[in-house]
PDB file of N, CA and C in Angstrom:
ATOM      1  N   UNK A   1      74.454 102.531  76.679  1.00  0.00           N
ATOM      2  CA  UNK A   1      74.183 101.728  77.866  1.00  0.00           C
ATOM      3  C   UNK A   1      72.840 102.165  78.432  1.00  0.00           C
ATOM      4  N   UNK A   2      71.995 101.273  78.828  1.00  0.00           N
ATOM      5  CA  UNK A   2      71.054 101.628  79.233  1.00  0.00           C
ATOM      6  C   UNK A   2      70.480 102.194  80.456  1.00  0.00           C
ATOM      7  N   UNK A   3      70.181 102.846  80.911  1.00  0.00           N
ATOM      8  CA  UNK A   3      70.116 103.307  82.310  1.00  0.00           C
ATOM      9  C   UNK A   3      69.973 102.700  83.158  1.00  0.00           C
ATOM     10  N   UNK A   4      70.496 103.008  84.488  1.00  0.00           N
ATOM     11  CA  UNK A   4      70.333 101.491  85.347  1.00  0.00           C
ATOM     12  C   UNK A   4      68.886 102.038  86.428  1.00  0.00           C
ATOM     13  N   UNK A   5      68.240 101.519  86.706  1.00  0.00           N
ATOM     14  CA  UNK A   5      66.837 102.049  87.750  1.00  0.00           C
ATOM     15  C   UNK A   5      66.910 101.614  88.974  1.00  0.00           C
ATOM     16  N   UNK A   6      67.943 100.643  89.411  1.00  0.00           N
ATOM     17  CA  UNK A   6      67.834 100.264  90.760  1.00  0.00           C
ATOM     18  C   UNK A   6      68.903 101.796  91.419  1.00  0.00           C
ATOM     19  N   UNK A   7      68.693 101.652  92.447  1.00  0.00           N
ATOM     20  CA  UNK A   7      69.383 102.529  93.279  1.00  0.00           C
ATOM     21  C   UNK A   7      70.722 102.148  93.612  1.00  0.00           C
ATOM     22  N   UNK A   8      71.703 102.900  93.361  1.00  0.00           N
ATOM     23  CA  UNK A   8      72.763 102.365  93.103  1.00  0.00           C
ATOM     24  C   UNK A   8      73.516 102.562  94.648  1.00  0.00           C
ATOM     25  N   UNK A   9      73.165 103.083  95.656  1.00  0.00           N
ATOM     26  CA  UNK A   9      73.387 103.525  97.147  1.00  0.00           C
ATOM     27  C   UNK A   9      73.555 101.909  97.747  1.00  0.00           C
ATOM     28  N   UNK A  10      72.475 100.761  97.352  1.00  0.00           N
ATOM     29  CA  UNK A  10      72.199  99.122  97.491  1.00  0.00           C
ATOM     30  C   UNK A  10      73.866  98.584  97.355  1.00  0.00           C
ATOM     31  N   UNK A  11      74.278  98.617  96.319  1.00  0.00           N
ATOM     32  CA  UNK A  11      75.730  98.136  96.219  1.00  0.00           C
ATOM     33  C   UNK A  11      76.531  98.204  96.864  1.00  0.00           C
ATOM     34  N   UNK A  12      76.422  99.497  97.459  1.00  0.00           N
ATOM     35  CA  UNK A  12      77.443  99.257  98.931  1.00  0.00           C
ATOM     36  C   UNK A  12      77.677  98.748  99.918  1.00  0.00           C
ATOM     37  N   UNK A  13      76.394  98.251 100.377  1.00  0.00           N
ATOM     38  CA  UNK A  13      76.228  96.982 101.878  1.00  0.00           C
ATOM     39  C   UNK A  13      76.574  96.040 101.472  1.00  0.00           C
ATOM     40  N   UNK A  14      76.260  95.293  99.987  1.00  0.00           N
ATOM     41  CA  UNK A  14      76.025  94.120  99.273  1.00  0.00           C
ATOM     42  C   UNK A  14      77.775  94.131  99.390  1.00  0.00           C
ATOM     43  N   UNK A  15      78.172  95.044  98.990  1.00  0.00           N
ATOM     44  CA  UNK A  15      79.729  95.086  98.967  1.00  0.00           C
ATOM     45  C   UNK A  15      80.957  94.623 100.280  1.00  0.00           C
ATOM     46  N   UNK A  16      80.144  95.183 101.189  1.00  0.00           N
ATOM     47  CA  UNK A  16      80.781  95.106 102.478  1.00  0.00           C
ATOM     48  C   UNK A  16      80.759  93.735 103.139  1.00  0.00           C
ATOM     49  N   UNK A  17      78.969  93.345 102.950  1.00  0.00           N
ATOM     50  CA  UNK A  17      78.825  91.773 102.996  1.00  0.00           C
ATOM     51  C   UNK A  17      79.283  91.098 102.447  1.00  0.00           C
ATOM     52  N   UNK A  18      80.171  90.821 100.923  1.00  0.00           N
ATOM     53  CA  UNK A  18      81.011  89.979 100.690  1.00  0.00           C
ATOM     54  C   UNK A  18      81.410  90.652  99.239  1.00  0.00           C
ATOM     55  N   UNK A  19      82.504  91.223  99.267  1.00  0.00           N
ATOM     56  CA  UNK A  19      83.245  91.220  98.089  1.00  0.00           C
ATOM     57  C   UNK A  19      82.739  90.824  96.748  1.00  0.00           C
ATOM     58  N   UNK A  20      82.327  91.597  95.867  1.00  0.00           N
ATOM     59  CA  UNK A  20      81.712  91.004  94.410  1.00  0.00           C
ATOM     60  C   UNK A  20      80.388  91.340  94.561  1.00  0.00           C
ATOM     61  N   UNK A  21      79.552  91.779  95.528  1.00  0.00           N
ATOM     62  CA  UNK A  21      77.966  91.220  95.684  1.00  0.00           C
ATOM     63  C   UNK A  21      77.669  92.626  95.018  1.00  0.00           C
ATOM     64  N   UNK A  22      78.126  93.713  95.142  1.00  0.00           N
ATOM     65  CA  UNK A  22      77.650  95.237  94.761  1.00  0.00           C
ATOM     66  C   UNK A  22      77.802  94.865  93.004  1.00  0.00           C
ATOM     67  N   UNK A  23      78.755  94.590  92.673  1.00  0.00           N
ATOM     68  CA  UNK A  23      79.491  94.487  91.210  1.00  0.00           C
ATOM     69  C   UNK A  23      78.251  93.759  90.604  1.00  0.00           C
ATOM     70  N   UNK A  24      77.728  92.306  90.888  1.00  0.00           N
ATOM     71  CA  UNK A  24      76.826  91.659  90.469  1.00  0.00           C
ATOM     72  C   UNK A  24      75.538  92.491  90.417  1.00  0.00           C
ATOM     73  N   UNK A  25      74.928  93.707  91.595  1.00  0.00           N
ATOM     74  CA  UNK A  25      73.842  93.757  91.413  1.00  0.00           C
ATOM     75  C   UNK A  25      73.836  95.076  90.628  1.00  0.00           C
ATOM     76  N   UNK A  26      74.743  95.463  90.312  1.00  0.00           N
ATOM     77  CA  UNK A  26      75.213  96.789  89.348  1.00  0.00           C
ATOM     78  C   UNK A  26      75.106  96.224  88.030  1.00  0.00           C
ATOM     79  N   UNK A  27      74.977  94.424  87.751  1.00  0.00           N
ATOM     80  CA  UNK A  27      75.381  93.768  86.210  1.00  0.00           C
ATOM     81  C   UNK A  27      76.614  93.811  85.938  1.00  0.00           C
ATOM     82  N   UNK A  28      78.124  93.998  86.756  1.00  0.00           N
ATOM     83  CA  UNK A  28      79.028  93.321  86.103  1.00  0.00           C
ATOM     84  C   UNK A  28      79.352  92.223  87.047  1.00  0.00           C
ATOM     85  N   UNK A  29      78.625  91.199  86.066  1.00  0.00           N
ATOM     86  CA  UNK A  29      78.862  90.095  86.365  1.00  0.00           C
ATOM     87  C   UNK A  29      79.854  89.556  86.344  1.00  0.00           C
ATOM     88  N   UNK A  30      81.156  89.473  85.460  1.00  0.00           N
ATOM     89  CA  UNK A  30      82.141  88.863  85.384  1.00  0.00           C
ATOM     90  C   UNK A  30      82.956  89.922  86.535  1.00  0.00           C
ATOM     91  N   UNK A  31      82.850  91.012  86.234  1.00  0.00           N
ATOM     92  CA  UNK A  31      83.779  91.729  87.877  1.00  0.00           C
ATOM     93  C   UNK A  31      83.441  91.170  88.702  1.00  0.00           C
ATOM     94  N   UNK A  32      82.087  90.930  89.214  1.00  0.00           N
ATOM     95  CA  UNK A  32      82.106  90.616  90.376  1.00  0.00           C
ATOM     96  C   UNK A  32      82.782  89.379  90.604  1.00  0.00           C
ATOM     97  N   UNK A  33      82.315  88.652  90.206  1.00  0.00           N
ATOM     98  CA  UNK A  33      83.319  87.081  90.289  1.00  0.00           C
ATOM     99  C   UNK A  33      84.603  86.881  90.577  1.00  0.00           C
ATOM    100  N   UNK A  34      85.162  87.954  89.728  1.00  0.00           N
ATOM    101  CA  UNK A  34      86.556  88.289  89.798  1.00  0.00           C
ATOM    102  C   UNK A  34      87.189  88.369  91.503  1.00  0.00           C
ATOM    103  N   UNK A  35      86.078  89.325  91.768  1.00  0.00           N
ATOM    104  CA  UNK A  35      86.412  90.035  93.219  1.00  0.00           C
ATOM    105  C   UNK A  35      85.888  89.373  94.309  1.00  0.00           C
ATOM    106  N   UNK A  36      85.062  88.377  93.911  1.00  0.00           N
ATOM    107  CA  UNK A  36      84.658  87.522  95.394  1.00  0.00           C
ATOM    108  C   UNK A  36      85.521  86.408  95.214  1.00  0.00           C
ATOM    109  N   UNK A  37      86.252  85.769  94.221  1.00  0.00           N
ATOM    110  CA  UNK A  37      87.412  84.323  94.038  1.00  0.00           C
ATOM    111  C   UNK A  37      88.222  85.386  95.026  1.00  0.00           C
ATOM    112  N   UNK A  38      89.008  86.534  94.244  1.00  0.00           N
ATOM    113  CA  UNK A  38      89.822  87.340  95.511  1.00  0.00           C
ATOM    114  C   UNK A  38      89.689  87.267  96.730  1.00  0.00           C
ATOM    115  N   UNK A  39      88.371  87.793  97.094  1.00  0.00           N
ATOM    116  CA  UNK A  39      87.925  87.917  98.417  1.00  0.00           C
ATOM    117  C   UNK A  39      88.185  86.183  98.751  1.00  0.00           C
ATOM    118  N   UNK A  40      87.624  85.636  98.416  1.00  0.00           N
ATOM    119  CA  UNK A  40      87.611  83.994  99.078  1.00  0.00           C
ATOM    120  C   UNK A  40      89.321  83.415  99.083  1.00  0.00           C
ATOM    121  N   UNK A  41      90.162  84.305  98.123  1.00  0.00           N
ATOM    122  CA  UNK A  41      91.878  83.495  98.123  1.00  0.00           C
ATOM    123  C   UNK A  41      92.070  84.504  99.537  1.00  0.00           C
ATOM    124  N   UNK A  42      91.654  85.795  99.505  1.00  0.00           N
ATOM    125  CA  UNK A  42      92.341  86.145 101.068  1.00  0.00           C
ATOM    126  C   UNK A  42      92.098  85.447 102.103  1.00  0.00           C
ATOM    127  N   UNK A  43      90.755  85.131 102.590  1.00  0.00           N
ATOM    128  CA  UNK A  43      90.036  84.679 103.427  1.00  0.00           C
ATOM    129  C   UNK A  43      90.881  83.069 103.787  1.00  0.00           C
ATOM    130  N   UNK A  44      91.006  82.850 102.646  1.00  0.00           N
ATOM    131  CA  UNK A  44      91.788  81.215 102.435  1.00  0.00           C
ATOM    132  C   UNK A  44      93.006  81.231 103.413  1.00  0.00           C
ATOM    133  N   UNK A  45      93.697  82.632 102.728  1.00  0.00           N
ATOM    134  CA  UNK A  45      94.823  82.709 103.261  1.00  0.00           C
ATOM    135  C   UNK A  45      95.057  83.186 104.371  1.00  0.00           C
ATOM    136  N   UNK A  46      94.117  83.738 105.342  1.00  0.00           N
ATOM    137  CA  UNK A  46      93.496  84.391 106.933  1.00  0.00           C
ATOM    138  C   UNK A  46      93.789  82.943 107.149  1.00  0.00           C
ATOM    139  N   UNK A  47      93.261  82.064 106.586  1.00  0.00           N
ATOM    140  CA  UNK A  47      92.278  80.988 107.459  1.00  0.00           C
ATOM    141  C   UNK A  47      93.827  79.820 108.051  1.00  0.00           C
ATOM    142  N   UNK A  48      94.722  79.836 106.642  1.00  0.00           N
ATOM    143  CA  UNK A  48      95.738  78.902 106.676  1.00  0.00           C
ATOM    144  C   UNK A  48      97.383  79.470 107.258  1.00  0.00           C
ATOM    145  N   UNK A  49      97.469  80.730 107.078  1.00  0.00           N
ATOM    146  CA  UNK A  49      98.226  81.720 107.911  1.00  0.00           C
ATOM    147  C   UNK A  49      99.598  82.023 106.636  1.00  0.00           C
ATOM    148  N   UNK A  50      99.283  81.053 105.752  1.00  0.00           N
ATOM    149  CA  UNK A  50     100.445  81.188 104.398  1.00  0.00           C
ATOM    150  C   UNK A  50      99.695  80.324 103.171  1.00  0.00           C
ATOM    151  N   UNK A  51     100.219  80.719 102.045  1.00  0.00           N
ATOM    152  CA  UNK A  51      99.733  80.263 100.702  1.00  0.00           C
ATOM    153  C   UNK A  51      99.907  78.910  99.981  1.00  0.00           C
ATOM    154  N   UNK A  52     101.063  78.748 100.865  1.00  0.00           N
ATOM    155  CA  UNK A  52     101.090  77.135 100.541  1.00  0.00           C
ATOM    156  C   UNK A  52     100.069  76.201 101.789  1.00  0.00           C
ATOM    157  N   UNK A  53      99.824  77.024 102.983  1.00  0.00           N
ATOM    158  CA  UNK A  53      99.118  75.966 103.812  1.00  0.00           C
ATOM    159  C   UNK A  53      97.364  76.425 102.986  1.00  0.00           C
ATOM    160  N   UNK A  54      97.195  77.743 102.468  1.00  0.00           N
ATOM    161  CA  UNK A  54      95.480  77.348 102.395  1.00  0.00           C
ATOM    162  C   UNK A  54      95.179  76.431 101.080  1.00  0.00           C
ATOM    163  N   UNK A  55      96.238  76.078 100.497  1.00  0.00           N
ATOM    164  CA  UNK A  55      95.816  75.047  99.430  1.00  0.00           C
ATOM    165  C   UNK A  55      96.313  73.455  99.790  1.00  0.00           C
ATOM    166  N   UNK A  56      96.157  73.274 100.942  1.00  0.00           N
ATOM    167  CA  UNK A  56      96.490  72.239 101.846  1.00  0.00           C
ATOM    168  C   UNK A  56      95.409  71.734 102.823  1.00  0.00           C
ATOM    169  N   UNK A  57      94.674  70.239 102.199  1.00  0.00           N
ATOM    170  CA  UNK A  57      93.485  69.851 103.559  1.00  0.00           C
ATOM    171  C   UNK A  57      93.911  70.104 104.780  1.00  0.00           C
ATOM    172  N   UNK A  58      93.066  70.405 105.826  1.00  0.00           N
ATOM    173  CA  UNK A  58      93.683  70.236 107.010  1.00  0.00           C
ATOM    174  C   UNK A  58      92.575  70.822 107.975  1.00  0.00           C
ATOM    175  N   UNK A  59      92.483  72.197 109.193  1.00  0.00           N
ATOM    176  CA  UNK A  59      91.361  72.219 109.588  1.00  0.00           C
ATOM    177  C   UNK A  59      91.035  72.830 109.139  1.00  0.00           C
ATOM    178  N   UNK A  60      89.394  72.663 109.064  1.00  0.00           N
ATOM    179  CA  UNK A  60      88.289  73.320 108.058  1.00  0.00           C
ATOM    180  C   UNK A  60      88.335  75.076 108.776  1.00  0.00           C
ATOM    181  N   UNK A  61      88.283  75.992 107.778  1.00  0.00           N
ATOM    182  CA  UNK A  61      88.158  77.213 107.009  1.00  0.00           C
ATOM    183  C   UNK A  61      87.823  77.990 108.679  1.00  0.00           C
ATOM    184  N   UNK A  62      86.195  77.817 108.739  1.00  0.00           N
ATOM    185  CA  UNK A  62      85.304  78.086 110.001  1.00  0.00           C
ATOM    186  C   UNK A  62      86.292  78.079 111.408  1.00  0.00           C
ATOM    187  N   UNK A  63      86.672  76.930 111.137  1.00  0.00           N
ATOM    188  CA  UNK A  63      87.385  76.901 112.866  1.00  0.00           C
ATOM    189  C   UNK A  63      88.507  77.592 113.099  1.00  0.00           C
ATOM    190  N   UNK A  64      89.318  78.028 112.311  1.00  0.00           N
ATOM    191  CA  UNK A  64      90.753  78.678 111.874  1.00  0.00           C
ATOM    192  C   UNK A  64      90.381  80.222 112.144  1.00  0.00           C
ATOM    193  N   UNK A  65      89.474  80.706 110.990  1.00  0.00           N
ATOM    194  CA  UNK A  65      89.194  81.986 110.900  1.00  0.00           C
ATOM    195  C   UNK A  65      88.626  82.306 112.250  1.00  0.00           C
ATOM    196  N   UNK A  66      87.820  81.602 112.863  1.00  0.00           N
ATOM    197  CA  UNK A  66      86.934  82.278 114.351  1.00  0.00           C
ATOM    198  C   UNK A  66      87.880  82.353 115.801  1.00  0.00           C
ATOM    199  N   UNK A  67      89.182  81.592 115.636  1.00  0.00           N
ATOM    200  CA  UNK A  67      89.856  81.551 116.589  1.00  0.00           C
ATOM    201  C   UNK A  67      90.361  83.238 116.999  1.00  0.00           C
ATOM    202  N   UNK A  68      89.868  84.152 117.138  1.00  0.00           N
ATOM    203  CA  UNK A  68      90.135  85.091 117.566  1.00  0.00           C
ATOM    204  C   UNK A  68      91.344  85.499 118.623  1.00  0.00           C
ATOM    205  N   UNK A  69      91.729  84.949 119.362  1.00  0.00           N
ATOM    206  CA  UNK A  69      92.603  85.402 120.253  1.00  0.00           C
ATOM    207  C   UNK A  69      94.195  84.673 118.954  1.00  0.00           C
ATOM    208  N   UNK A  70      94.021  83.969 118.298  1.00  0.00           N
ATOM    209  CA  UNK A  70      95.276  83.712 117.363  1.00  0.00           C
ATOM    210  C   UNK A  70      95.193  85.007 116.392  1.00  0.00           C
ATOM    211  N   UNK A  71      94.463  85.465 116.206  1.00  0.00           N
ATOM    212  CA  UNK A  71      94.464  86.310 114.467  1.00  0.00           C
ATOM    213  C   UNK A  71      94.851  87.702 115.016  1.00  0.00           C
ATOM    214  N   UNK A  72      96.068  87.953 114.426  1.00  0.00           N
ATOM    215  CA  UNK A  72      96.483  89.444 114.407  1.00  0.00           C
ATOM    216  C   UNK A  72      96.448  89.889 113.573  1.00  0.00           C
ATOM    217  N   UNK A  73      96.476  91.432 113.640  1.00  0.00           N
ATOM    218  CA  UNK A  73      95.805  92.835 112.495  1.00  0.00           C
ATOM    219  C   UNK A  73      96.626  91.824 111.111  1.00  0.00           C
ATOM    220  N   UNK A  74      97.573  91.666 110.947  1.00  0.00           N
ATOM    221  CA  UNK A  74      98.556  91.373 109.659  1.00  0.00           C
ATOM    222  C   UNK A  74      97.347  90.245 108.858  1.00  0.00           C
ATOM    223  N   UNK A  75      97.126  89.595 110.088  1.00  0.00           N
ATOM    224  CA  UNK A  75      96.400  88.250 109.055  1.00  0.00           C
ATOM    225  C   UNK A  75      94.857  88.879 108.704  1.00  0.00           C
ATOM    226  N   UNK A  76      94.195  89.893 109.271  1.00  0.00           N
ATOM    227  CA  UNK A  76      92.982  90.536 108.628  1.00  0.00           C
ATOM    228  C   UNK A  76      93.130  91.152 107.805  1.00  0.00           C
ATOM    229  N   UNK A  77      94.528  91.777 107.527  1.00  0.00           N
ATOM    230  CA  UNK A  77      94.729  92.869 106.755  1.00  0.00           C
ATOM    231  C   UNK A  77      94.721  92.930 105.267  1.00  0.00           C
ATOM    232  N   UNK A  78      94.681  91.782 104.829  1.00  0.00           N
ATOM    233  CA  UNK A  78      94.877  91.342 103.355  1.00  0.00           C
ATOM    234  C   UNK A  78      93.056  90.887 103.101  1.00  0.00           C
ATOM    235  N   UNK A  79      92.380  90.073 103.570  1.00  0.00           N
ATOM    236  CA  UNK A  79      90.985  90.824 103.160  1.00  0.00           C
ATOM    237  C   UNK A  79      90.839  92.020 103.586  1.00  0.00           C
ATOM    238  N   UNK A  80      90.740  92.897 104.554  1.00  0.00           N
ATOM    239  CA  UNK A  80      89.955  93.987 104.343  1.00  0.00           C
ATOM    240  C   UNK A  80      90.573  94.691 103.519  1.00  0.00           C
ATOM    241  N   UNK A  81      91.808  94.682 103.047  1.00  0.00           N
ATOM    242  CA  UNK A  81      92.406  95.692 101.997  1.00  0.00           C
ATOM    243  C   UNK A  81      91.217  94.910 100.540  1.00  0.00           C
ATOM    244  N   UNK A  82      91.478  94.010 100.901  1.00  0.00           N
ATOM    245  CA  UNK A  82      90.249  93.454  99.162  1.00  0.00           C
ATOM    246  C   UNK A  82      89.186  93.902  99.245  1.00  0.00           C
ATOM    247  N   UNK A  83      88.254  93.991 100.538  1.00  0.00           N
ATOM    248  CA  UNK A  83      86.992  94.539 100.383  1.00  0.00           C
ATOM    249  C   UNK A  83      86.941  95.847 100.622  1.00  0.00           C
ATOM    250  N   UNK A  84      87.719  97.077 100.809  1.00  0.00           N
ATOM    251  CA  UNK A  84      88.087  98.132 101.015  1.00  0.00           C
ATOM    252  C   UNK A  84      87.994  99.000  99.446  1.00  0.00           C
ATOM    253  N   UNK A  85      88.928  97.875  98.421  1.00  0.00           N
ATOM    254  CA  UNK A  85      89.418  98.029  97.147  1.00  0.00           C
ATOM    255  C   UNK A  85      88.125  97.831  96.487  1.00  0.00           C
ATOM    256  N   UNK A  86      87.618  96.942  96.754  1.00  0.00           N
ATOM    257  CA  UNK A  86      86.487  96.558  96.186  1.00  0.00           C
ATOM    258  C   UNK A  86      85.033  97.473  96.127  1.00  0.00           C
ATOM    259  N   UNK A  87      85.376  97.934  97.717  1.00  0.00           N
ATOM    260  CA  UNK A  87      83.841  99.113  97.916  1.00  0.00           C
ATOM    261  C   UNK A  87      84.282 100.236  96.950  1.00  0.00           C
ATOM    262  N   UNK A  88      85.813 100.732  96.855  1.00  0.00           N
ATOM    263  CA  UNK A  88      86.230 101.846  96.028  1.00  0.00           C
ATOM    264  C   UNK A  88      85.768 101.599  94.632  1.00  0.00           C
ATOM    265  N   UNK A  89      86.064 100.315  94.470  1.00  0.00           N
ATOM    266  CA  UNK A  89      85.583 100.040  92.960  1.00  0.00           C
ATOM    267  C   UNK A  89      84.261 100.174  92.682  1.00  0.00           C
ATOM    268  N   UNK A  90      83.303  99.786  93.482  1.00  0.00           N
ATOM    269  CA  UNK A  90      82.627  99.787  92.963  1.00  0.00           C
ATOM    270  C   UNK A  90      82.168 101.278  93.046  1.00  0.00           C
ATOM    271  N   UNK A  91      82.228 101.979  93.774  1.00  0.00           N
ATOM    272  CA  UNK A  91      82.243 103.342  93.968  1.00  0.00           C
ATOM    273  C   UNK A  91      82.352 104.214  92.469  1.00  0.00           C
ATOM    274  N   UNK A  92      83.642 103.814  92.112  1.00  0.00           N
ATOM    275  CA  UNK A  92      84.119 104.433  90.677  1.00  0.00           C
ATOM    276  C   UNK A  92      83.146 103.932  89.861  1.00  0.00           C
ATOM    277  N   UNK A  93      82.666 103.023  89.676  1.00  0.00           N
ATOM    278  CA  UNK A  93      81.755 102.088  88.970  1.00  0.00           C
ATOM    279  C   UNK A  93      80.595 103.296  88.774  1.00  0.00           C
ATOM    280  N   UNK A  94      79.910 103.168  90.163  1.00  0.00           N
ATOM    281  CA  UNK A  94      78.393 104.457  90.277  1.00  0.00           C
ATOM    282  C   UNK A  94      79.159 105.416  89.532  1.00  0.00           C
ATOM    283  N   UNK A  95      79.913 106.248  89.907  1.00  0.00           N
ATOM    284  CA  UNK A  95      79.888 107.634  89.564  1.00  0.00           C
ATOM    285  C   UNK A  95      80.393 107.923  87.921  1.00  0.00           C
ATOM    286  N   UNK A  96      81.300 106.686  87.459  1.00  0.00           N
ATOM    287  CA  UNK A  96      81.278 106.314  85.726  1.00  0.00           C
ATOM    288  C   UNK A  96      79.946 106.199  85.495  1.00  0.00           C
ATOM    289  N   UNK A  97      78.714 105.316  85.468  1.00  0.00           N
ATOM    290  CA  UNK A  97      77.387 105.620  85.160  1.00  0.00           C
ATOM    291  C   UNK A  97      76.726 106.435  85.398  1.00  0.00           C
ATOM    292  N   UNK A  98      77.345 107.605  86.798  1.00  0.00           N
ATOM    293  CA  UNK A  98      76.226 108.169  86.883  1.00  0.00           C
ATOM    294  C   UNK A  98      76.470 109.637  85.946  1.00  0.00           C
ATOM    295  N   UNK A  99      77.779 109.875  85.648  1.00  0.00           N
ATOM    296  CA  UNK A  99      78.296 110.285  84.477  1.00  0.00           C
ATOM    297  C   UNK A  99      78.250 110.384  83.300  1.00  0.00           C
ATOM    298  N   UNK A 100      78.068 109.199  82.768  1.00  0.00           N
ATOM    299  CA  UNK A 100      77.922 109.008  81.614  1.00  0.00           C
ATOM    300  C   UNK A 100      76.081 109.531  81.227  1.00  0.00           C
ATOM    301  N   UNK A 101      75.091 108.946  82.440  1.00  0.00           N
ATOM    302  CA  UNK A 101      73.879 108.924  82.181  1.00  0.00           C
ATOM    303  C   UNK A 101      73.903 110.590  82.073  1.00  0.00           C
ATOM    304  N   UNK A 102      74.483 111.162  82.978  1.00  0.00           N
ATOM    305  CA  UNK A 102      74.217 113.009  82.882  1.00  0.00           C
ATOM    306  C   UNK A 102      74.528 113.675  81.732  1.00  0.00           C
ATOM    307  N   UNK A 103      75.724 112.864  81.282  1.00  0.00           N
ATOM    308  CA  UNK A 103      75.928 113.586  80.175  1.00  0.00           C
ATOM    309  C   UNK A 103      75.649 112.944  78.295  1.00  0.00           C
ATOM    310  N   UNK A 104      75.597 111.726  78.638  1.00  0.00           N
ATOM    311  CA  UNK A 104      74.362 111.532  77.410  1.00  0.00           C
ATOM    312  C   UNK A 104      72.866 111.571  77.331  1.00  0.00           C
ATOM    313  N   UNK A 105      72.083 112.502  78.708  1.00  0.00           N
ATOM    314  CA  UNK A 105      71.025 112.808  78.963  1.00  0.00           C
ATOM    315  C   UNK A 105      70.678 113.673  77.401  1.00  0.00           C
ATOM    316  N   UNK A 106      68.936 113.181  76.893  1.00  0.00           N
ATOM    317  CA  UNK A 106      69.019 114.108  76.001  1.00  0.00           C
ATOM    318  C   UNK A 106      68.383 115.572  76.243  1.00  0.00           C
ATOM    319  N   UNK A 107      68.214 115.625  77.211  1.00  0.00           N
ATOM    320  CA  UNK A 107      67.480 116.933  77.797  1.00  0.00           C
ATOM    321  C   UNK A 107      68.336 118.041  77.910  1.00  0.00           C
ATOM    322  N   UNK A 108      69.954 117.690  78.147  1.00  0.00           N
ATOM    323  CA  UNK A 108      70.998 118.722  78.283  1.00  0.00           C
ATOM    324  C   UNK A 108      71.456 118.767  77.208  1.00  0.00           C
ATOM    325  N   UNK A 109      71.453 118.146  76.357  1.00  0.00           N
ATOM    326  CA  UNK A 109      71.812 118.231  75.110  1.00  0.00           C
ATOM    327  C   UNK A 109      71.066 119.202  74.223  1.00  0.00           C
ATOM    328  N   UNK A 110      69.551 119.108  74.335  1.00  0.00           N
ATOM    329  CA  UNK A 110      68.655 120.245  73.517  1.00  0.00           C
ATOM    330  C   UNK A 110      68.811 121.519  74.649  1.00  0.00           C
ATOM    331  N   UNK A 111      69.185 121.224  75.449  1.00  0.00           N
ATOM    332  CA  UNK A 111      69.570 122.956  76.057  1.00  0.00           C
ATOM    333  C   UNK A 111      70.301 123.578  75.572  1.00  0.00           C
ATOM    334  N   UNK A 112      71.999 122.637  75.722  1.00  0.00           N
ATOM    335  CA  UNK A 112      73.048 123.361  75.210  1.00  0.00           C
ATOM    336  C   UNK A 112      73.212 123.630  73.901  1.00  0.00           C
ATOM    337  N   UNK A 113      72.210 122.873  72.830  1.00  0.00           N
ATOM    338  CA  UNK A 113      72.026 123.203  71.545  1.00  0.00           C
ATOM    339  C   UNK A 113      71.113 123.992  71.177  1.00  0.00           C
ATOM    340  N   UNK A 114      70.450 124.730  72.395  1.00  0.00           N
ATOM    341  CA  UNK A 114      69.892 125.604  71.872  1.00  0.00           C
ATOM    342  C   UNK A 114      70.494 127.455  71.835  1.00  0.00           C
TER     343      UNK A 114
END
C-alpha cells in the first residue's frame, strides 16, 4: 500500500461533519458510502420518528429535524451513535496505516537486520 501524504489528523472534522467524509478522504471510498447511506437512514429516521414513517412522503426532512423543542435525547441518539462509530472507525483506520507504514518502513528493517 502506498503511503498516504495527506495528514491524516483532516479526517476527523470531515468525519464529524458528516459521516463517511473522513473514510473518502483517507480513499476508502466504498466505506465511506457505506457510512454516510447509514448516517442519512438515521437522520431519516430522527426526521420521521419510526421506520416505516421515514420511507413515507410527508413533511420534508428540514422541517421535522429542526423542530427542537419535539426531539428528545432517544431520537438523536441513533445518529450520534453512527457518527460516534464512525469517528472510531475511522480512527482504527489511521492507526492500521499508520502501522503498517512503521513497520514495513525500510529503514527499520536494515537496522534490525543489521
Amino acid at each position: 500500500m502506498a503511503e498516504l501524504t495527506r495528514p491524516i489528523w483532516l479526517a476527523y472534522p470531515l468525519t464529524a461533519i458528516a459521516a463517511g467524509l473522513g473514510h473518502c478522504y483517507l480513499g476508502r471510498w466504498k466505506r465511506g458510502a457505506i457510512w454516510f447511506v447509514l448516517y442519512v437512514l438515521a437522520l431519516a429516521f430522527l426526521s420521521a420518528r419510526t421506520l416505516t414513517g421515514a420511507f413515507e412522503p410527508g413533511e420534508p426532512f428540514v422541517v421535522t429535524a429542526l423542530q427542537f423543542e419535539s426531539v428528545e435525547y432517544v431520537d438523536v441518539a441513533v445518529p450520534l451513535a453512527v457518527l460516534l462509530v464512525c469517528v472510531l472507525d475511522v480512527y482504527l483506520i489511521s492507526l492500521t496505516e499508520r502501522t503498517e507504514t512503521t513497520v514495513g518502513s525500510p529503514d527499520e528493517s536494515r537496522s534490525n537486520g543489521s
